[in-house]
PDB file of N, CA and C in Angstrom:
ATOM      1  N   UNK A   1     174.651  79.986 140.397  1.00  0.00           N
ATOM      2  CA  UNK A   1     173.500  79.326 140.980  1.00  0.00           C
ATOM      3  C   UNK A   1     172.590  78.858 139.840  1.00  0.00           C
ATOM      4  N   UNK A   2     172.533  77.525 139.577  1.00  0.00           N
ATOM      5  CA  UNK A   2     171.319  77.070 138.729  1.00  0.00           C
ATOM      6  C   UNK A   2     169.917  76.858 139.139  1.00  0.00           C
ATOM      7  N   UNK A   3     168.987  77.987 138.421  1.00  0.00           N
ATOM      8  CA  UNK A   3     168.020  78.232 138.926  1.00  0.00           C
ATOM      9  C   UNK A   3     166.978  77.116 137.888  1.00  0.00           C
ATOM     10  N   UNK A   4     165.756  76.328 138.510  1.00  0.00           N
ATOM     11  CA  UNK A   4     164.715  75.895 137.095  1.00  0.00           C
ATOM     12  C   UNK A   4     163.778  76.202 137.725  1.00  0.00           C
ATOM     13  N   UNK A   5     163.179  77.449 137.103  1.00  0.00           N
ATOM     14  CA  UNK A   5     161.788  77.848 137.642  1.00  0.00           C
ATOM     15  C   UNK A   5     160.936  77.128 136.583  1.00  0.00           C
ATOM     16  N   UNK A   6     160.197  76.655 137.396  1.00  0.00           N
ATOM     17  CA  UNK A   6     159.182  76.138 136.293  1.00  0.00           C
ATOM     18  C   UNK A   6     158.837  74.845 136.330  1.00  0.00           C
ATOM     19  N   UNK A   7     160.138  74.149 136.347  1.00  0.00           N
ATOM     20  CA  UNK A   7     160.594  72.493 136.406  1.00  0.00           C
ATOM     21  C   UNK A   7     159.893  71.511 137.551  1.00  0.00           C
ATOM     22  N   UNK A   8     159.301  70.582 137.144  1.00  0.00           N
ATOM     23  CA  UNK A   8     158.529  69.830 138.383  1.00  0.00           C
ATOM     24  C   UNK A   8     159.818  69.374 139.210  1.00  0.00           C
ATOM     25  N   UNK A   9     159.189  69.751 140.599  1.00  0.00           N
ATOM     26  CA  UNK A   9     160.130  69.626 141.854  1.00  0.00           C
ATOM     27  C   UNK A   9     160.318  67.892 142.106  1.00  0.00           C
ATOM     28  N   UNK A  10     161.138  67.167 142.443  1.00  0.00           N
ATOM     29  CA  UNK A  10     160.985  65.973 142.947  1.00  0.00           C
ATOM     30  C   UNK A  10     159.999  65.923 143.990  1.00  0.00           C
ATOM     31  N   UNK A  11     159.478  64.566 144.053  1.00  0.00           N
ATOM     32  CA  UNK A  11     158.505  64.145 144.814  1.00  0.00           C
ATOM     33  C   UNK A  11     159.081  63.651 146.194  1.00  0.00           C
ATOM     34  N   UNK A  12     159.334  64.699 147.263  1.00  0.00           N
ATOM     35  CA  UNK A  12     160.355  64.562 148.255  1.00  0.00           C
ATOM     36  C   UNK A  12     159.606  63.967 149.309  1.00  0.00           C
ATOM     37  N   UNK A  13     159.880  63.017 150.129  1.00  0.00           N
ATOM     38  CA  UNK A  13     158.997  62.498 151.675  1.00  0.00           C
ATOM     39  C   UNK A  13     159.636  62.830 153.049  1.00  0.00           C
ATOM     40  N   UNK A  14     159.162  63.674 154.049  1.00  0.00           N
ATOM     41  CA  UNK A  14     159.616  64.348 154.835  1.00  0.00           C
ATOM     42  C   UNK A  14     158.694  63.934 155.855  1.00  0.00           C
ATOM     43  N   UNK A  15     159.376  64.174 156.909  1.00  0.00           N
ATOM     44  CA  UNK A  15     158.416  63.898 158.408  1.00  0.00           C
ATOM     45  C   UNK A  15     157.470  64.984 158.336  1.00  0.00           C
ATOM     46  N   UNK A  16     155.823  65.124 158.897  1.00  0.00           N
ATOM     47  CA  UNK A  16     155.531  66.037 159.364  1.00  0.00           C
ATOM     48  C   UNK A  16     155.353  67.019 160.609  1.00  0.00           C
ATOM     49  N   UNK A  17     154.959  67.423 161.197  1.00  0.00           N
ATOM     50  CA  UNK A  17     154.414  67.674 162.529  1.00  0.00           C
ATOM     51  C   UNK A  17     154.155  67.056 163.760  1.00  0.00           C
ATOM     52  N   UNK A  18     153.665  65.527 163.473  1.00  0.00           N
ATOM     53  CA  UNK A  18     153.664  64.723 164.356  1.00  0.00           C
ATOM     54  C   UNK A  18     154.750  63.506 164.136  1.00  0.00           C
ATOM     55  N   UNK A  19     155.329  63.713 163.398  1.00  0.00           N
ATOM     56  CA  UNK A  19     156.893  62.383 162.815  1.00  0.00           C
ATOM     57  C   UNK A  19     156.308  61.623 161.566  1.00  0.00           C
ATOM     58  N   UNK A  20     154.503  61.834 161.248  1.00  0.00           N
ATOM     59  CA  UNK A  20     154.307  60.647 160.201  1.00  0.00           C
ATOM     60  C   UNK A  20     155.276  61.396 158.855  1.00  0.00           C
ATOM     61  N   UNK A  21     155.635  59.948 158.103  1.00  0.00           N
ATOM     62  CA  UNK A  21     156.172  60.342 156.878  1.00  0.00           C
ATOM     63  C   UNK A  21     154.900  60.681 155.756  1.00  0.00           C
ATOM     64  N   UNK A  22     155.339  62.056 155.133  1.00  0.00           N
ATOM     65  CA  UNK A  22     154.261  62.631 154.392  1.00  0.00           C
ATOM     66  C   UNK A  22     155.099  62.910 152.615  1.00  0.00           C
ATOM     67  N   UNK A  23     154.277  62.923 151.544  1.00  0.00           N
ATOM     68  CA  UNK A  23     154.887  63.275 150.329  1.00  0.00           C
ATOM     69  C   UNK A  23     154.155  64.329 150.199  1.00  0.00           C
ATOM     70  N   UNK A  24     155.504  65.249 149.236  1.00  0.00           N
ATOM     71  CA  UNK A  24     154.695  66.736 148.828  1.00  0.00           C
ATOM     72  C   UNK A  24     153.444  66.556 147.879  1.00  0.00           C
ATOM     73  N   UNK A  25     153.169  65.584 146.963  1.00  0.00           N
ATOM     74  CA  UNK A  25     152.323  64.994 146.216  1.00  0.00           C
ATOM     75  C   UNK A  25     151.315  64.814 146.806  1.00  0.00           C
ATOM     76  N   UNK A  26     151.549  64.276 147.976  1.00  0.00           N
ATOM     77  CA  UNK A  26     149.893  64.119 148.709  1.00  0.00           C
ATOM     78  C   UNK A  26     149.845  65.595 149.452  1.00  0.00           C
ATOM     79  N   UNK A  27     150.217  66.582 149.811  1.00  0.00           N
ATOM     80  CA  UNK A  27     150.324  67.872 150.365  1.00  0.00           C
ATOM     81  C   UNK A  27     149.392  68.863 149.205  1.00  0.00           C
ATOM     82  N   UNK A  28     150.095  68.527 147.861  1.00  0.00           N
ATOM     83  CA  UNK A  28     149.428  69.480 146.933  1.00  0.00           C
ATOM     84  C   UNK A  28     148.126  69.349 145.998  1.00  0.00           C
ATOM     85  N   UNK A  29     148.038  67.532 145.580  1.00  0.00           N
ATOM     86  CA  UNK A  29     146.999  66.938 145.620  1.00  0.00           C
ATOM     87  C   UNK A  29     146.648  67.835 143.898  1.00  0.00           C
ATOM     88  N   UNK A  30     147.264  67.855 143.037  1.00  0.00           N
ATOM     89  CA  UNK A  30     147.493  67.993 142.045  1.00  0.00           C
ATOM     90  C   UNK A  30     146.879  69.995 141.607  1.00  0.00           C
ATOM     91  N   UNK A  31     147.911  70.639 142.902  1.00  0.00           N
ATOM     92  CA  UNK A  31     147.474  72.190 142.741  1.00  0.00           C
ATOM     93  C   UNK A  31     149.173  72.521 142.339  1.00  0.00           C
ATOM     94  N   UNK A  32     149.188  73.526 142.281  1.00  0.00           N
ATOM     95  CA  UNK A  32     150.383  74.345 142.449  1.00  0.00           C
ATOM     96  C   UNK A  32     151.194  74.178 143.698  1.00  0.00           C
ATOM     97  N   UNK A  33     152.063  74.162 143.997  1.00  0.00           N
ATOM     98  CA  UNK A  33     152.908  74.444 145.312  1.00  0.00           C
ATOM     99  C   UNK A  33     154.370  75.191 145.545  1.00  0.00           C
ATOM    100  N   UNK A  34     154.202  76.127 145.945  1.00  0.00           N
ATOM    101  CA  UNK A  34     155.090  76.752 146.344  1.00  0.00           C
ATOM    102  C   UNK A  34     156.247  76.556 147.912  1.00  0.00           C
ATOM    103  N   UNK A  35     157.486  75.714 148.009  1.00  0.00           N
ATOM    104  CA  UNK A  35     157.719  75.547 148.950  1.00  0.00           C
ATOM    105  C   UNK A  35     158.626  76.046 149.741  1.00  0.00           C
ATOM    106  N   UNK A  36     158.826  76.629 150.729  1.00  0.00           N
ATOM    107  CA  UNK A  36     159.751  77.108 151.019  1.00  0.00           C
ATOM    108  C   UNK A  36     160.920  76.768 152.672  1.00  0.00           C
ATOM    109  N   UNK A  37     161.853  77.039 152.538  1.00  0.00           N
ATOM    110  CA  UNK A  37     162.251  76.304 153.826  1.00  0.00           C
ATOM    111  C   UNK A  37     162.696  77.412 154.210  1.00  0.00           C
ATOM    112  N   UNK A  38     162.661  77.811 155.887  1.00  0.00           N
ATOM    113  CA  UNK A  38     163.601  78.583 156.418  1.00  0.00           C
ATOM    114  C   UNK A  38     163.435  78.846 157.153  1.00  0.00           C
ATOM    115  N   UNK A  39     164.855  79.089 158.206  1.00  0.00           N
ATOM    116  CA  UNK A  39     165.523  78.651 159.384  1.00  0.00           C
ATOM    117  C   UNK A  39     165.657  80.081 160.112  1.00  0.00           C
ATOM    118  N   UNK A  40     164.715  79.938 161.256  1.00  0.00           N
ATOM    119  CA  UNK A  40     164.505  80.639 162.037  1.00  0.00           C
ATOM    120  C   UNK A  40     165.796  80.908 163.111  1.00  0.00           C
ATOM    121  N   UNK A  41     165.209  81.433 163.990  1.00  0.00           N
ATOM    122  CA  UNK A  41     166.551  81.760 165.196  1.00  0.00           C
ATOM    123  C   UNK A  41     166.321  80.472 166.511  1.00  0.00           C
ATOM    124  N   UNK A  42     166.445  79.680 166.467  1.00  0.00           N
ATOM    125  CA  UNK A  42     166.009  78.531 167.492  1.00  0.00           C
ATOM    126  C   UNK A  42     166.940  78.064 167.860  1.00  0.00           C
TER     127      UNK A  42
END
């Protein structure tokens, strides 16, 4: 598994909550971000 802790993440654009398309860039707004994904029982 190649891990890069540290390494700036790509600047990914994902639907949000209501379908608008959102970038993590505008989410973090030049802080730290920690992101995580995961898949519940649904």
């Amino acid at each position: 598994m190649n891990q890069t802790i540290g390494k700036r993440f790509p600047d990914l654009e994902m639907p949000d909550q209501d379908g608008k398309k959102i970038k993590l860039s505008d989410i973090a707004a030049n802080f730290p971000l920690i992101l995580v994904f995961y898949r519940g029982y649904w």
